[in-house]
Protein backbone atom coordinates (compact mmCIF):
# COMPACT_ATOMS: atom_id res chain seq x y z
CA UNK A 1 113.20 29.26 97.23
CA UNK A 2 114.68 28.67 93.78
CA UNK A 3 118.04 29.98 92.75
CA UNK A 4 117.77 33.80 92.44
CA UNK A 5 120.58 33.90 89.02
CA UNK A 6 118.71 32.95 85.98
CA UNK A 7 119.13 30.83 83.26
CA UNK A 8 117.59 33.31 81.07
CA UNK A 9 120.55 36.13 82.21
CA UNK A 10 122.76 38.68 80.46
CA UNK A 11 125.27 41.10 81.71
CA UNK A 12 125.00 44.38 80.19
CA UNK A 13 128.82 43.99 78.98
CA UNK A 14 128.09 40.68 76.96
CA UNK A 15 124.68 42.47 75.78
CA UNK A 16 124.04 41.13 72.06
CA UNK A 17 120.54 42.34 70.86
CA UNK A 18 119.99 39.31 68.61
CA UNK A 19 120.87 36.86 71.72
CA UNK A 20 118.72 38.83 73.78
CA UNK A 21 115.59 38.15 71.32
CA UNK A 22 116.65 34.40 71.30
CA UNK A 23 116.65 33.98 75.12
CA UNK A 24 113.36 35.79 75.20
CA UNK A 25 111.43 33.59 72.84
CA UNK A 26 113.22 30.47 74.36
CA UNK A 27 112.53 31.40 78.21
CA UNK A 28 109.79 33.78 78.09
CA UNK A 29 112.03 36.46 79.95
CA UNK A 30 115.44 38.01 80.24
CA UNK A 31 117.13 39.49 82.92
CA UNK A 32 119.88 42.12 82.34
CA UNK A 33 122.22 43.51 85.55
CA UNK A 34 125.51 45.29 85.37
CA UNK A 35 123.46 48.30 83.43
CA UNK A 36 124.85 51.46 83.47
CA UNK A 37 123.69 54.77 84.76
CA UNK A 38 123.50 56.10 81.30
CA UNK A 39 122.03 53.61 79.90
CA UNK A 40 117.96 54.83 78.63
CA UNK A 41 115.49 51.20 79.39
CA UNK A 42 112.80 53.31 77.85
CA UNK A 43 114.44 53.51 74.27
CA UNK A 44 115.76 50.09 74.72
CA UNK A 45 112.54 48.53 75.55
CA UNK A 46 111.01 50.40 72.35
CA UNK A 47 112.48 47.84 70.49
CA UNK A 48 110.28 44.85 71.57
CA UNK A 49 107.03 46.70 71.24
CA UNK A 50 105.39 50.31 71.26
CA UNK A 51 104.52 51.04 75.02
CA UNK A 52 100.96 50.72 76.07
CA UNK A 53 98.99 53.39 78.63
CA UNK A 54 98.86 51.88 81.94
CA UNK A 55 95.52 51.51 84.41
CA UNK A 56 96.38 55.68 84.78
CA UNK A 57 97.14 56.54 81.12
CA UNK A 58 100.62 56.96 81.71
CA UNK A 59 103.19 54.97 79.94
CA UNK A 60 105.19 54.38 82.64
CA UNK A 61 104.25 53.15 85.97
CA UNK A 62 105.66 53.77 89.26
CA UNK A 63 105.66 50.61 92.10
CA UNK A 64 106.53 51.80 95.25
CA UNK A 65 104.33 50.81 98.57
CA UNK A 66 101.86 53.51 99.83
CA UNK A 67 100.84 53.10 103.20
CA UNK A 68 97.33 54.14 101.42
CA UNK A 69 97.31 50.59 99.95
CA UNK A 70 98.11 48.39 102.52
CA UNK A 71 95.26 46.85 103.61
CA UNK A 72 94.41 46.00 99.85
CA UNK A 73 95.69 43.58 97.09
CA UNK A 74 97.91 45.87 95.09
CA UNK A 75 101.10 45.63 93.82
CA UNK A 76 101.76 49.18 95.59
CA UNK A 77 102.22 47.77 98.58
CA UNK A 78 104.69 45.46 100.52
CA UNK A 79 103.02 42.07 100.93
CA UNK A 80 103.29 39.24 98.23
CA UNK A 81 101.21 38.93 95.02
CA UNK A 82 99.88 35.36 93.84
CA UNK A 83 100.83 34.44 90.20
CA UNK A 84 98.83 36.18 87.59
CA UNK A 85 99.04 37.49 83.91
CA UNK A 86 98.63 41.13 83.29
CA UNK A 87 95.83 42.95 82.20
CA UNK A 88 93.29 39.46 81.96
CA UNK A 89 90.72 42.36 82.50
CA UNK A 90 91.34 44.54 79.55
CA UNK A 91 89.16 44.02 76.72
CA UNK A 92 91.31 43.06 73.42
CA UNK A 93 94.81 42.06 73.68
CA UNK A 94 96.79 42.62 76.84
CA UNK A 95 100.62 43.70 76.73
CA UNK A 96 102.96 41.72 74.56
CA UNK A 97 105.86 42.29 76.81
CA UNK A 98 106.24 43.53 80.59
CA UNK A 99 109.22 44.96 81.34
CA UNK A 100 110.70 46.04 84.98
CA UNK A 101 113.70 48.29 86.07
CA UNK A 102 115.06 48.93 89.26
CA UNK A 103 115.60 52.57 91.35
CA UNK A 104 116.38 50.90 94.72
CA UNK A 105 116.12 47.29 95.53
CA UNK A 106 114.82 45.97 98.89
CA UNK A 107 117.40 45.52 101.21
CA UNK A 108 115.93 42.63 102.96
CA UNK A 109 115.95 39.44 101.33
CA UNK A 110 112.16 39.85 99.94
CA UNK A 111 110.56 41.79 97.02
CA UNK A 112 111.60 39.31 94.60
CA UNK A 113 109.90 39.10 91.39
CA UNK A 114 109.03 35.85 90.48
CA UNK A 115 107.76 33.85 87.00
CA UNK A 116 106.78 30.92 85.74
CA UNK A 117 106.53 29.53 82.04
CA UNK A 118 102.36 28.91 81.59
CA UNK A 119 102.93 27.09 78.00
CA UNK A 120 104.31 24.55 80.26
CA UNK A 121 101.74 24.21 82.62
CA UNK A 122 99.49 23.69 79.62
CA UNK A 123 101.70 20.71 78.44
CA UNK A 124 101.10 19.30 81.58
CA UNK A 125 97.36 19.04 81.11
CA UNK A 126 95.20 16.73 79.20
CA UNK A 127 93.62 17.37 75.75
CA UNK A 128 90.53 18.06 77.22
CA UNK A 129 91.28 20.16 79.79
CA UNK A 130 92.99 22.29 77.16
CA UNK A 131 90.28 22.61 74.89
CA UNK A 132 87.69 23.58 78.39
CA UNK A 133 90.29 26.34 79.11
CA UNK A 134 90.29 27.59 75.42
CA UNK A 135 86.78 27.63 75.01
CA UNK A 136 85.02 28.81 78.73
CA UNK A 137 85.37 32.01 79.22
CA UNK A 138 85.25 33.66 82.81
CA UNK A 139 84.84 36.66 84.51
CA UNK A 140 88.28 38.69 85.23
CA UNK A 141 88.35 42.03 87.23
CA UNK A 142 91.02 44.44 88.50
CA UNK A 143 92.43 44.00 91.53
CA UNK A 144 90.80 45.34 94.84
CA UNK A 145 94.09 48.47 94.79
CA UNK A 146 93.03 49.10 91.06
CA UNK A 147 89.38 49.43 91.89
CA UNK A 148 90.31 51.89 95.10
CA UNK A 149 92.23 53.97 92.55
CA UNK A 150 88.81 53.96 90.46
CA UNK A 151 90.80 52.81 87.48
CA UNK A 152 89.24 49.39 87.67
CA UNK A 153 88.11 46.95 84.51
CA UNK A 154 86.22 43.62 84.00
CA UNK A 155 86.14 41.54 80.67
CA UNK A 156 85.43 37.71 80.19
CA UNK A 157 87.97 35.99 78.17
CA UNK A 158 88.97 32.19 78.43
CA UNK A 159 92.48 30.69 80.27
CA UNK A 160 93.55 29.68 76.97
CA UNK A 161 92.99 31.68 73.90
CA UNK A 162 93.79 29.83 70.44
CA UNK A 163 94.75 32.03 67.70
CA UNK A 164 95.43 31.11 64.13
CA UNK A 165 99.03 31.12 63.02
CA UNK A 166 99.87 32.88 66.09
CA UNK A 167 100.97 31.70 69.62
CA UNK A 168 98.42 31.37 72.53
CA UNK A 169 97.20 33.68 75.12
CA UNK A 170 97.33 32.84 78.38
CA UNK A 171 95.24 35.22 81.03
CA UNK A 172 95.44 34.02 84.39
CA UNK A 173 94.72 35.42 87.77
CA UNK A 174 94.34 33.52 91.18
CA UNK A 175 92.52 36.39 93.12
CA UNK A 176 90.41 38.43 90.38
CA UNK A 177 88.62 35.59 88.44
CA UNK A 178 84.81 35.08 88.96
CA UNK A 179 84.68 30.55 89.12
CA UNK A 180 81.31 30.68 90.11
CA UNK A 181 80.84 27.29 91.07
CA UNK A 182 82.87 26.04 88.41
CA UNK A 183 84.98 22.94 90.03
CA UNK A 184 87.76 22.71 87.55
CA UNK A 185 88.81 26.25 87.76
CA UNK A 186 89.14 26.22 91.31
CA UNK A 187 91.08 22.79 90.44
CA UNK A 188 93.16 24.47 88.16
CA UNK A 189 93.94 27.64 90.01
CA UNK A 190 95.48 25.72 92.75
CA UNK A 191 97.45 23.25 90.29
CA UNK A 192 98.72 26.41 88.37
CA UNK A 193 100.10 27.26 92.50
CA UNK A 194 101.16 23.74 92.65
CA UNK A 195 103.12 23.84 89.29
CA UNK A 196 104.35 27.86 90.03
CA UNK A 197 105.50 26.83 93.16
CA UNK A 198 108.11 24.11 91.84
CA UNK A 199 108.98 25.76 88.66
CA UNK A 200 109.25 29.44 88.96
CA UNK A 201 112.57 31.39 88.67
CA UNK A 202 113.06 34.00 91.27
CA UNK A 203 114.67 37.59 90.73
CA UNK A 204 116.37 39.41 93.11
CA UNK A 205 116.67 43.01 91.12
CA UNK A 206 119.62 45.12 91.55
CA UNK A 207 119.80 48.88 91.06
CA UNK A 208 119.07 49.97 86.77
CA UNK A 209 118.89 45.99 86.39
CA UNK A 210 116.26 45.19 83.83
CA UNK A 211 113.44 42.30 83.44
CA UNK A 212 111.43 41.80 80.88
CA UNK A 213 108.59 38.64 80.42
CA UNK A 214 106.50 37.38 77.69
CA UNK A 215 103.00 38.32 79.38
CA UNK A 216 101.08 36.23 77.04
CA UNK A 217 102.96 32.89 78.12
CA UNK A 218 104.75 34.19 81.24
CA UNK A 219 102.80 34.56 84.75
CA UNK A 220 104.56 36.35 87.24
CA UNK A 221 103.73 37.02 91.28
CA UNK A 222 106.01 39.14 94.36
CA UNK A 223 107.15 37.95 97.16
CA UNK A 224 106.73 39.98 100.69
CA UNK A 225 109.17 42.63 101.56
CA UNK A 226 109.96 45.26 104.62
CA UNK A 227 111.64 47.94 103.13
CA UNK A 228 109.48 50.43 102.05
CA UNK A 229 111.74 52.37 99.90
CA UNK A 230 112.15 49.56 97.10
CA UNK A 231 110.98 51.57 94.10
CA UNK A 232 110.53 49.51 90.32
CA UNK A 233 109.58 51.24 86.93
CA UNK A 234 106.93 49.33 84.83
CA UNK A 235 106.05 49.48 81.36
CA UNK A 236 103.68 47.68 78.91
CA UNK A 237 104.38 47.16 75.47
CA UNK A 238 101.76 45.68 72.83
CA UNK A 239 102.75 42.73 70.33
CA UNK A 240 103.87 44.17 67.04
């Protein structure tokens, strides 16, 4: 496992909003601890982006397991997540910015949230492999816990989308894309593993700590946990 303190860190004390914006665009995510109990994420958070309705219509979401879920893929539940991208099955743009506070930690030594930096994945492929990612699209659909909730979506976008004067998109999911029997996708979902697996930066949250990831470069996963009291607050905010 990598080291859990990362680069891409600031302590509420040192908290400089200008810094903050640097290390974001640099790293793709910050992570904030030593936050206070008075301290309002919401209002803070309004700064990077207005928030987004969730899969419910709510603007904030609520991850804590239900024993309801466990049997499923779904982030309301205890077991690990494989690296994805969120919302790759929303039609249109997906959040800007995903951001992640903390009510109670696990107090095992899972539940970490972990991410790794897709832009440089992409540098690691060859011209040609970029341009099949930017111009294929696939098949993307909600997660097999979304679905049960009967909030589920499907849209076909590609891995890679190009935009003019503006930086990429990156959708990515390792369970809920449709490859068909298309060889290099499978290829590349596992070498996106491969590359996650050596490069990502692991988070172990701590109570009001705050963590929030570019979602159009970032891809982020879970690792297991036991205790089912670790409770997270989630929102989505749209590029601006």
């Amino acid at each position: 496992m990598n080291p859990t303190i990362p680069r891409s860190r600031v302590a509420f004390t040192d908290l400089v909003l200008d810094e903050f914006r640097r290390l974001l665009a640099t790293n793709g995510y910050v992570y904030m601890d030593g936050v206070p109990e008075t301290f309002e994420h919401v209002e803070f958070l309004r700064q990077f982006g207005p928030l987004m309705p969730q899969y419910d219509g709510e603007l904030i979401w609520s991850i804590k397991a239900e024993e309801r879920f466990d049997d499923l893929y779904h982030s309301l539940n205890t077991k690990p997540l494989m690296p994805h991208t969120e919302c790759y099955e929303f039609h249109g743009l997906p959040p800007k910015y995903l951001a992640l506070w903390c009510l109670i930690p696990a107090s095992d030594d899972g539940g970490q949230t972990t991410l790794a930096d897709m832009y440089a994945f992409a540098d690691e492929l060859s011209d040609a492999e970029r341009e099949h990612l930017s111009v294929q699209p696939y098949g993307f659909v909600s997660s097999a816990g979304v679905q049960d909730m009967r909030l589920g979506r499907t849209a076909h976008h590609p891995v890679l989308e190009k935009r003019s004067g503006l930086p990429d998109v990156v959708r990515f999911s390792y369970n809920c894309v449709d490859h068909g029997d298309d060889s290099f996708l499978l290829d590349v979902r596992e070498r996106v593993v491969e590359f996650f697996d050596r490069s990502h930066v692991a988070i172990d949250m701590e109570p009001r700590s705050l963590l929030i990831w570019d979602n159009h470069r970032v891809v982020h996963s879970r690792t297991g946990y036991e205790d089912r009291r670790r409770h997270l607050r989630r929102v989505w905010l749209a590029e601006s």
